[in-house]
PDB file of N, CA and C in Angstrom:
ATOM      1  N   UNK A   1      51.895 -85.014 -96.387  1.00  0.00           N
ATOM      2  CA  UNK A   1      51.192 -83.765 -96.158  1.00  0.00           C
ATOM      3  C   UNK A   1      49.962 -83.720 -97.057  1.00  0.00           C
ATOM      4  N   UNK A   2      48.806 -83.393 -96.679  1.00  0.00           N
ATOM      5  CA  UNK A   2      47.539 -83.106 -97.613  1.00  0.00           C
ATOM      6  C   UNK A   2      47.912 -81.817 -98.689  1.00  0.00           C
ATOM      7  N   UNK A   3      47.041 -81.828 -99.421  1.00  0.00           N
ATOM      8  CA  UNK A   3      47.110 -80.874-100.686  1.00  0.00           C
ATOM      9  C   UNK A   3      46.852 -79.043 -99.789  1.00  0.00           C
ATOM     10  N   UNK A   4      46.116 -79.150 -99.137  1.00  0.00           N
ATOM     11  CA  UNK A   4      46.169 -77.885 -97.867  1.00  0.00           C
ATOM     12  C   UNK A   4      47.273 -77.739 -97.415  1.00  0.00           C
ATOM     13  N   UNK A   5      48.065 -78.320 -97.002  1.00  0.00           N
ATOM     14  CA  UNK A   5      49.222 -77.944 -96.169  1.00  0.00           C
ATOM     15  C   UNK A   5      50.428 -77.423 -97.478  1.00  0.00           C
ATOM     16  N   UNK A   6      50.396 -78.288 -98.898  1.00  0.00           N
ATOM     17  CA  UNK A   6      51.087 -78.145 -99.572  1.00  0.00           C
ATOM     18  C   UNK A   6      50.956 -76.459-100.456  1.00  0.00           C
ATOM     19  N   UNK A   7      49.462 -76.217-100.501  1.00  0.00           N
ATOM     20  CA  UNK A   7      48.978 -75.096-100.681  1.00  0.00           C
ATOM     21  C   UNK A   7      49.702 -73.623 -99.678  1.00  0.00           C
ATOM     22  N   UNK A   8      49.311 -74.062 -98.813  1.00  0.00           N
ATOM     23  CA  UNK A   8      50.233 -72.827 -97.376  1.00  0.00           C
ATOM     24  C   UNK A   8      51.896 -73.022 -97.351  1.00  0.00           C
ATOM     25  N   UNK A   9      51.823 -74.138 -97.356  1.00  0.00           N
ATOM     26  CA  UNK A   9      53.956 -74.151 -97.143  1.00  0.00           C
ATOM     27  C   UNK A   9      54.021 -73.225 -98.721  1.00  0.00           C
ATOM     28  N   UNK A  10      53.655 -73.684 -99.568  1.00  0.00           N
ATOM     29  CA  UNK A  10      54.244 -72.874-101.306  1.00  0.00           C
ATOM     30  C   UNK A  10      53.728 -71.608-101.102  1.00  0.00           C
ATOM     31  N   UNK A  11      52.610 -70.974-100.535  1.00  0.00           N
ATOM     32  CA  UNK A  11      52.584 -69.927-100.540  1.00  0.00           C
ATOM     33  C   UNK A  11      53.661 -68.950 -99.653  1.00  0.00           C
ATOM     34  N   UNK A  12      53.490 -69.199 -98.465  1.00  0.00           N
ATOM     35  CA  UNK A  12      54.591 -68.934 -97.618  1.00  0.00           C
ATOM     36  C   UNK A  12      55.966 -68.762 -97.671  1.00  0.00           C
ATOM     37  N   UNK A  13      56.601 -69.919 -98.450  1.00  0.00           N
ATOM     38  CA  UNK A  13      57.972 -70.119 -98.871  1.00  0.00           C
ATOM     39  C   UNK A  13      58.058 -69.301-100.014  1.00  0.00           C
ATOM     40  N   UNK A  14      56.858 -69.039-101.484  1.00  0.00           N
ATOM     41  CA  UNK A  14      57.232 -67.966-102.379  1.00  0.00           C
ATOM     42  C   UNK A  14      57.160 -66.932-101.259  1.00  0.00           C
ATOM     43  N   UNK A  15      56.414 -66.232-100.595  1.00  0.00           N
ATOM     44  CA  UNK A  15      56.579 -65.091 -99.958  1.00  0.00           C
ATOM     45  C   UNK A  15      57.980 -64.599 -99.784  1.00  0.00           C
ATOM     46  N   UNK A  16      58.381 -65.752 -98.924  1.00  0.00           N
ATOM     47  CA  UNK A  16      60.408 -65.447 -97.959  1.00  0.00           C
ATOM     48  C   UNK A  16      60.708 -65.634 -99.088  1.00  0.00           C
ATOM     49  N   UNK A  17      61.178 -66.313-100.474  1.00  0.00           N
ATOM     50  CA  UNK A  17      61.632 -66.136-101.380  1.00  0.00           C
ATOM     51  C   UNK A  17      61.257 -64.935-102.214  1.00  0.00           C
ATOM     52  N   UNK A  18      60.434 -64.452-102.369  1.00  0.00           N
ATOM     53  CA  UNK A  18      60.082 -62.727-102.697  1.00  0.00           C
ATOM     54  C   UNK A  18      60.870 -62.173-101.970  1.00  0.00           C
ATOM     55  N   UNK A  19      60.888 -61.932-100.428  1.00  0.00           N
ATOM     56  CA  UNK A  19      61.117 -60.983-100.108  1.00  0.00           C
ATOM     57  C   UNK A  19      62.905 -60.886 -99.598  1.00  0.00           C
ATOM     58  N   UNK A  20      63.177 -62.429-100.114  1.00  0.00           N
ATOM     59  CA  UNK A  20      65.139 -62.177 -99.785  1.00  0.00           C
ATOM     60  C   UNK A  20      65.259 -62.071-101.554  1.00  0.00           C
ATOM     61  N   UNK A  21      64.852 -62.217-102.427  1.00  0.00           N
ATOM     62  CA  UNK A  21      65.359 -62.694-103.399  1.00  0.00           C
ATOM     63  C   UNK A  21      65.424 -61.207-103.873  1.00  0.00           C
ATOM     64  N   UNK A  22      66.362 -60.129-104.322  1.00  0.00           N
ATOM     65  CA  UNK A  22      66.503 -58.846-104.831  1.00  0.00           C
ATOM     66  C   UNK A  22      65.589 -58.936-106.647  1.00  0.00           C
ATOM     67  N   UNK A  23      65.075 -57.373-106.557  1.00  0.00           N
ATOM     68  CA  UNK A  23      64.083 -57.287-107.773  1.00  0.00           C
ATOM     69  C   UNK A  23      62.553 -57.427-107.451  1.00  0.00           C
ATOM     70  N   UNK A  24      62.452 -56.762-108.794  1.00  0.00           N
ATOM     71  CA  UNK A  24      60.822 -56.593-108.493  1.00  0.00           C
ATOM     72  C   UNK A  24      59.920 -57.458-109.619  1.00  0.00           C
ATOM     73  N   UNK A  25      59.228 -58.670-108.921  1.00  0.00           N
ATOM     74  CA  UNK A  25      59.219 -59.620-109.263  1.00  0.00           C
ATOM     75  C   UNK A  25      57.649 -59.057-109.306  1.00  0.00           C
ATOM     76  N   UNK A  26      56.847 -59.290-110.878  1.00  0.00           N
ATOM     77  CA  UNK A  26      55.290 -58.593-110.831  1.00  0.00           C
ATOM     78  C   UNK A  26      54.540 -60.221-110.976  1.00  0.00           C
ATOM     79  N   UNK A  27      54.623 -61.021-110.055  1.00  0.00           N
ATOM     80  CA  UNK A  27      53.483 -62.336-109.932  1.00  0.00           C
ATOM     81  C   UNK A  27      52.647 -62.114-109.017  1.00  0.00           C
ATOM     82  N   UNK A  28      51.558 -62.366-109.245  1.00  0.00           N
ATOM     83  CA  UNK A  28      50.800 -62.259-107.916  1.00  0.00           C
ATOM     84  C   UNK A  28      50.762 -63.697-107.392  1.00  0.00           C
ATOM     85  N   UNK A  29      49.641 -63.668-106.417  1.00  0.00           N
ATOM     86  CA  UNK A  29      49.356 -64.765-105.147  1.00  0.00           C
ATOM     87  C   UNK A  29      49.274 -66.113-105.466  1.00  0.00           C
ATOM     88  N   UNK A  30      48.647 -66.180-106.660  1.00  0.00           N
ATOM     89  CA  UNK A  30      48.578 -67.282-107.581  1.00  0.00           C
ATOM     90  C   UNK A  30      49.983 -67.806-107.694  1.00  0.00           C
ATOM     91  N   UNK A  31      50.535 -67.195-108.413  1.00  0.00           N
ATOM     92  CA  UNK A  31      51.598 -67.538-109.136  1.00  0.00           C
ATOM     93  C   UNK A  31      53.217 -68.091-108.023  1.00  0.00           C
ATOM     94  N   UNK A  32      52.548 -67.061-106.909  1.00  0.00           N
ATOM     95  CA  UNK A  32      53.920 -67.002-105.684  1.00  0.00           C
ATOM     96  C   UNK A  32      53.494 -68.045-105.003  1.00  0.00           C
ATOM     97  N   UNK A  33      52.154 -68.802-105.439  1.00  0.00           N
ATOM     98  CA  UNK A  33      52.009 -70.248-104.467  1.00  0.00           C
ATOM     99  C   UNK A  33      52.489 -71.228-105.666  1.00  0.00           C
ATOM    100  N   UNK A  34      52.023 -71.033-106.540  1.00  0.00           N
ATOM    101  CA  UNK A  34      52.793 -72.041-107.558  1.00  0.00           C
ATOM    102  C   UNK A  34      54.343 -71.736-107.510  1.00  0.00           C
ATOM    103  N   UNK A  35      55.456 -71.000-107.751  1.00  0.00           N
ATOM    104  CA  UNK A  35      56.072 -71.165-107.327  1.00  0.00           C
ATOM    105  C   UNK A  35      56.669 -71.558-106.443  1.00  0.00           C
ATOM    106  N   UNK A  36      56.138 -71.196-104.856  1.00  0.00           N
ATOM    107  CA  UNK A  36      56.538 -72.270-103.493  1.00  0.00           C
ATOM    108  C   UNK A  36      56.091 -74.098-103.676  1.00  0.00           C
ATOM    109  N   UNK A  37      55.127 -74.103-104.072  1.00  0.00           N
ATOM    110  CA  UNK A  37      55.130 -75.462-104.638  1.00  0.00           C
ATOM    111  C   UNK A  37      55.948 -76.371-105.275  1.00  0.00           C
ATOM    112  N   UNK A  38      56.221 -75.683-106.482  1.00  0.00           N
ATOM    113  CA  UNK A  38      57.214 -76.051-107.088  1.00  0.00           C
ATOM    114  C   UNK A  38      58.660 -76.457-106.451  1.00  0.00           C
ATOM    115  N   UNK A  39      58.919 -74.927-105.850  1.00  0.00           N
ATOM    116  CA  UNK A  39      60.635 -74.803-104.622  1.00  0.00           C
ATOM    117  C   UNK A  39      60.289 -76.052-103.951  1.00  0.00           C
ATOM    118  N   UNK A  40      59.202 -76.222-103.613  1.00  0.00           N
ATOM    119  CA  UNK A  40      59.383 -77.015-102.164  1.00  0.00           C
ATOM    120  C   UNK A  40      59.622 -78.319-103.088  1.00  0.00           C
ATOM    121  N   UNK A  41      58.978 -78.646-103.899  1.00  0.00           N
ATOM    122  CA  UNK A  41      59.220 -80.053-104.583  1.00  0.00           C
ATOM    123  C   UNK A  41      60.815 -80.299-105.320  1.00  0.00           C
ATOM    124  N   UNK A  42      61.094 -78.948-105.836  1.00  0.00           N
ATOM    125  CA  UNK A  42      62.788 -78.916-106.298  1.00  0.00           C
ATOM    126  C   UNK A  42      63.207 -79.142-105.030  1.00  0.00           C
ATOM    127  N   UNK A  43      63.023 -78.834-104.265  1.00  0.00           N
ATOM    128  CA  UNK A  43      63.922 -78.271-103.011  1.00  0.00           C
ATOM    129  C   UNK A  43      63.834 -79.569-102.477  1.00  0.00           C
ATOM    130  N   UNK A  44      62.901 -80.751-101.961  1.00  0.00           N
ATOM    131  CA  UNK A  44      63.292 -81.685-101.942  1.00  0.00           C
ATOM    132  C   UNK A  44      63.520 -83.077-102.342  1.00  0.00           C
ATOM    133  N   UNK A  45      63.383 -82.919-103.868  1.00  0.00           N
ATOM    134  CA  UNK A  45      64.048 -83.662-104.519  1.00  0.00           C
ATOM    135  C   UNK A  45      65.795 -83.053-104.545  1.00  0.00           C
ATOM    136  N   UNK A  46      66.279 -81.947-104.551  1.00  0.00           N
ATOM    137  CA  UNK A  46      67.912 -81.825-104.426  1.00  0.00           C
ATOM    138  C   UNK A  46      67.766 -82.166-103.319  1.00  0.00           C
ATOM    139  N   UNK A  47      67.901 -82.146-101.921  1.00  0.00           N
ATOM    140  CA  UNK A  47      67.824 -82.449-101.157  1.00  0.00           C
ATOM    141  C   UNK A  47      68.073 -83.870-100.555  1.00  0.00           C
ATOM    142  N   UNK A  48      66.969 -84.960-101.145  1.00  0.00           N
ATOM    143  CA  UNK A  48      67.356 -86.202-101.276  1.00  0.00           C
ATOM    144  C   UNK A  48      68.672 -86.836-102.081  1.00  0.00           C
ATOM    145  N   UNK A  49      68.535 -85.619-103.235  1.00  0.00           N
ATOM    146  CA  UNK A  49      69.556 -86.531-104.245  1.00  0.00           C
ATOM    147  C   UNK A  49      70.738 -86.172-103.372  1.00  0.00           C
ATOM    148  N   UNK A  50      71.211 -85.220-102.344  1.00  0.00           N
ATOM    149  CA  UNK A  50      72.184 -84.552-102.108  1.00  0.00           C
ATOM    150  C   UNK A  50      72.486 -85.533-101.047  1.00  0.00           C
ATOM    151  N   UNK A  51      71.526 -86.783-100.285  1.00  0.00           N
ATOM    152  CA  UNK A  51      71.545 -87.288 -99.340  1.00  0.00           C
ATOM    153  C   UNK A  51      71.355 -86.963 -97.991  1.00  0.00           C
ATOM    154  N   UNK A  52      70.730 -85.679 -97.958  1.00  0.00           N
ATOM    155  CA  UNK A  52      69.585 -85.187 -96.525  1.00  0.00           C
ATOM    156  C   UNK A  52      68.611 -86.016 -96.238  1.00  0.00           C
ATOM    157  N   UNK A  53      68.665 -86.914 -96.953  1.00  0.00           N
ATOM    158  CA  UNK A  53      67.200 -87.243 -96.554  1.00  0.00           C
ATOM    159  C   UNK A  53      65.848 -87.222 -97.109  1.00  0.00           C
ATOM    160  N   UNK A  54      64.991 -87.091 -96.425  1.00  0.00           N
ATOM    161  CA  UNK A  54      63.628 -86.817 -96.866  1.00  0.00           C
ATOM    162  C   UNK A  54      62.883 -85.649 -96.180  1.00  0.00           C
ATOM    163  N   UNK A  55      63.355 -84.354 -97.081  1.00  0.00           N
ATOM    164  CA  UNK A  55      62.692 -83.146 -95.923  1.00  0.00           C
ATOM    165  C   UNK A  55      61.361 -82.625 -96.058  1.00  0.00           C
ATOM    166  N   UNK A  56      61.031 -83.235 -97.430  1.00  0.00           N
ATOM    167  CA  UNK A  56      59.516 -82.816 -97.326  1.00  0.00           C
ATOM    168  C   UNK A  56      58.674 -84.067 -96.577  1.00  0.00           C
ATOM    169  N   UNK A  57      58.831 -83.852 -95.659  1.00  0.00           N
ATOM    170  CA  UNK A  57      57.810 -84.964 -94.428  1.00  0.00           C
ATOM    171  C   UNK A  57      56.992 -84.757 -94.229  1.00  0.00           C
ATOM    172  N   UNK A  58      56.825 -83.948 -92.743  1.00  0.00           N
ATOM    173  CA  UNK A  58      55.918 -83.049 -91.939  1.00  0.00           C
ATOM    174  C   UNK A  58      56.135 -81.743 -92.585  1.00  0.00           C
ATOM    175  N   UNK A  59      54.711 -81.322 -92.095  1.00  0.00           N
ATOM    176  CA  UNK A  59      54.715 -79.280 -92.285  1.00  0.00           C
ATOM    177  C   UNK A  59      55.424 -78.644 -91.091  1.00  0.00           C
ATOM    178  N   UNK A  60      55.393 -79.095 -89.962  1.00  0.00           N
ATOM    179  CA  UNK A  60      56.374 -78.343 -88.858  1.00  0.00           C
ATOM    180  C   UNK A  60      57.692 -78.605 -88.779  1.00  0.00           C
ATOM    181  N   UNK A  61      58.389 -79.616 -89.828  1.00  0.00           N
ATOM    182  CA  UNK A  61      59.759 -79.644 -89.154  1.00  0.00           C
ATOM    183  C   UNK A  61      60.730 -78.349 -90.577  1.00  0.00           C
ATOM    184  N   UNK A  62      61.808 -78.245 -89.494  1.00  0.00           N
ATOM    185  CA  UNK A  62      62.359 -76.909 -90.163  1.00  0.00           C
ATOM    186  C   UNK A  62      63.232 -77.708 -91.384  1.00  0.00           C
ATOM    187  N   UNK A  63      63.542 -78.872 -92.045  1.00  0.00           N
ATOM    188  CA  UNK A  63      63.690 -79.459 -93.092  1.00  0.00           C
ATOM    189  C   UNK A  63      63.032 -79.087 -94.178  1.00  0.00           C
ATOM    190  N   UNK A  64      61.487 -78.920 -93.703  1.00  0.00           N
ATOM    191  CA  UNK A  64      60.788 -79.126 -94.917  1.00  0.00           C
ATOM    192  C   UNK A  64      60.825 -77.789 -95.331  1.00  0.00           C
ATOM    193  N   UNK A  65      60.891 -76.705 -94.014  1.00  0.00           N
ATOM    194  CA  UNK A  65      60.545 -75.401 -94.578  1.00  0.00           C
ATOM    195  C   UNK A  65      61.910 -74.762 -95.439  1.00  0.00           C
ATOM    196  N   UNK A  66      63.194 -75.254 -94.912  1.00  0.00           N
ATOM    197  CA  UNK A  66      64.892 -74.554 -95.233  1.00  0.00           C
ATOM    198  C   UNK A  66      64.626 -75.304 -96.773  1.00  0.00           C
ATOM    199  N   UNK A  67      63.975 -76.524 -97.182  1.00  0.00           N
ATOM    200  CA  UNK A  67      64.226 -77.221 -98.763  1.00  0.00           C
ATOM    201  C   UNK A  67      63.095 -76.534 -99.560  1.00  0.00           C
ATOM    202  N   UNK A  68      62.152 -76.050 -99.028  1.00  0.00           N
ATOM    203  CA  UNK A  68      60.948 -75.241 -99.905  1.00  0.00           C
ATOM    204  C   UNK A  68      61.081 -74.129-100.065  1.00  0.00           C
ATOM    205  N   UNK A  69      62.012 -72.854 -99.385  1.00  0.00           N
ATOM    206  CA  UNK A  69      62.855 -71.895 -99.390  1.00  0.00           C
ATOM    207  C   UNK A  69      63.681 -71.748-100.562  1.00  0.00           C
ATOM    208  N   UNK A  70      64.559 -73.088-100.186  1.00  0.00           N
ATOM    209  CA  UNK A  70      65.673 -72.983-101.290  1.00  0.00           C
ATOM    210  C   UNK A  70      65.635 -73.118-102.271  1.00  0.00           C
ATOM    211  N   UNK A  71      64.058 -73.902-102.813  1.00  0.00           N
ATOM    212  CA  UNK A  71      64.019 -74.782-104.089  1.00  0.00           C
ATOM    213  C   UNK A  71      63.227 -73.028-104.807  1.00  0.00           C
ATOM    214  N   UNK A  72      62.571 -72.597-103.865  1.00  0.00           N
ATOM    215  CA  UNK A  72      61.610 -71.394-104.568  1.00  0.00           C
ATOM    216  C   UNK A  72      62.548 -70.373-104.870  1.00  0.00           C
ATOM    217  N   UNK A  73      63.811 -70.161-104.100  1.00  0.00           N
ATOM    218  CA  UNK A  73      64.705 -69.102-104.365  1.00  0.00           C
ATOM    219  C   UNK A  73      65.241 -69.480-105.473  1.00  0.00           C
ATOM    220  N   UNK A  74      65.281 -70.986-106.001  1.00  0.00           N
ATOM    221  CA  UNK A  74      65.990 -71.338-107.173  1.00  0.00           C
ATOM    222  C   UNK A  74      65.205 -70.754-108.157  1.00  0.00           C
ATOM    223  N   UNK A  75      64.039 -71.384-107.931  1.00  0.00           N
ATOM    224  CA  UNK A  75      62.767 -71.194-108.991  1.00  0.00           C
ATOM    225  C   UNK A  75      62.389 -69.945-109.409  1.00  0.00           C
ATOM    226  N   UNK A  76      62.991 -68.760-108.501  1.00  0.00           N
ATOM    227  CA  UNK A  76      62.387 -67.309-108.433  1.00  0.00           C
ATOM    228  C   UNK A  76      63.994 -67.034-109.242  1.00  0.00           C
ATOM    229  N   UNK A  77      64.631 -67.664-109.222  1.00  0.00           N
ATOM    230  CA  UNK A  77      66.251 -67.145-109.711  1.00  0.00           C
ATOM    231  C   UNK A  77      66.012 -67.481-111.513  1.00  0.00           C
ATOM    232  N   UNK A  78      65.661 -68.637-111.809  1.00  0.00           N
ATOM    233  CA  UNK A  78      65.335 -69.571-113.363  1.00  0.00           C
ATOM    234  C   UNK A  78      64.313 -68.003-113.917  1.00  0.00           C
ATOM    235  N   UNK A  79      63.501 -67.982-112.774  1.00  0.00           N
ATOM    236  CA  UNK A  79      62.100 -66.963-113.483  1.00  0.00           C
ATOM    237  C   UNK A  79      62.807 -65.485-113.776  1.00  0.00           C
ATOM    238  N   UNK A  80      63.538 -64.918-112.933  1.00  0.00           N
ATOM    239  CA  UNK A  80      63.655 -63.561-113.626  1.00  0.00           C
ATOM    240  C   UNK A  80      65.378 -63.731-114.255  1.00  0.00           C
ATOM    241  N   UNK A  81      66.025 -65.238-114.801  1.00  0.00           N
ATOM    242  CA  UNK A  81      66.723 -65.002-115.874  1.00  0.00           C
ATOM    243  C   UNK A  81      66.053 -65.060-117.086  1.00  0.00           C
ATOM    244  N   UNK A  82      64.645 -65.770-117.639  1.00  0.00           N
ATOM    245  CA  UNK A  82      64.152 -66.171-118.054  1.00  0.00           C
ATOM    246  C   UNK A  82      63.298 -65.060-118.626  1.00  0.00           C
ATOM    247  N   UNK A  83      62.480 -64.067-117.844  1.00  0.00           N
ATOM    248  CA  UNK A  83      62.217 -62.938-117.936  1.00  0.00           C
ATOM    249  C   UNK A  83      62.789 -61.762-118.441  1.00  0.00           C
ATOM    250  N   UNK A  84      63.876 -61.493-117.712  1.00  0.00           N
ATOM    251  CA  UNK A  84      65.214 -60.357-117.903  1.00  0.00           C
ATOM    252  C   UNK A  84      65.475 -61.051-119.646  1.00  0.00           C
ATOM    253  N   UNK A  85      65.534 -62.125-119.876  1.00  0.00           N
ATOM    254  CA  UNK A  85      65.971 -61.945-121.265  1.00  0.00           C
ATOM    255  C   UNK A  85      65.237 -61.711-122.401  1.00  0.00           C
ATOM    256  N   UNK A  86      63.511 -62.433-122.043  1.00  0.00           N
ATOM    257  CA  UNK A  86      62.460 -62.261-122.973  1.00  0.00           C
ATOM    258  C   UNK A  86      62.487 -60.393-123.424  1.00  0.00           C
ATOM    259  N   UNK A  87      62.555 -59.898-121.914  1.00  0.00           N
ATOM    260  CA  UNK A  87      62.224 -58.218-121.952  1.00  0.00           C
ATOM    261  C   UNK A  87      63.758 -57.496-123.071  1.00  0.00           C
ATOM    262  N   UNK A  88      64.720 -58.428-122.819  1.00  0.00           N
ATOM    263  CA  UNK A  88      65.720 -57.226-123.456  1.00  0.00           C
ATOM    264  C   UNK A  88      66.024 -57.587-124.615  1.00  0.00           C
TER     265      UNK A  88
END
């Protein structure tokens, strides 16, 4: 995938990970594409190690999008334990 496509899948995937992940998460646009970036790269590196395969391939197949999801929901999960504890 080019650095464009990797740009839109991370933005996108932080989005659906914002908006299933409960809490009020204050990153902006910046930050919710660096995070999908990130998911998508956690997401398929577990993925491989787990023996799926290789789901970050293509931008249209639903592999790449279900492992960049999951990796950002992780990543959005690390960020507000990480947060929640700095604040209390």
């Amino acid at each position: 995938m080019s650095i464009i496509a990797w740009i839109v899948l991370g933005l996108l995937a932080g989005l659906i990970a914002k908006a299933v992940m409960p809490g009020a998460e204050r990153i902006g646009l910046i930050l919710t594409t660096v995070l999908g970036v990130v998911g998508a790269i956690l997401g398929g590196f577990l993925a491989t190690a787990l023996g799926f395969g290789d789901p970050i391939d293509e931008f249209f197949d639903i592999s790449t999008w279900i492992a960049a999801i999951v990796g950002a929901l992780i990543i959005l999960f690390v960020w507000n334990a990480i947060s929640n504890r700095r604040v209390a």
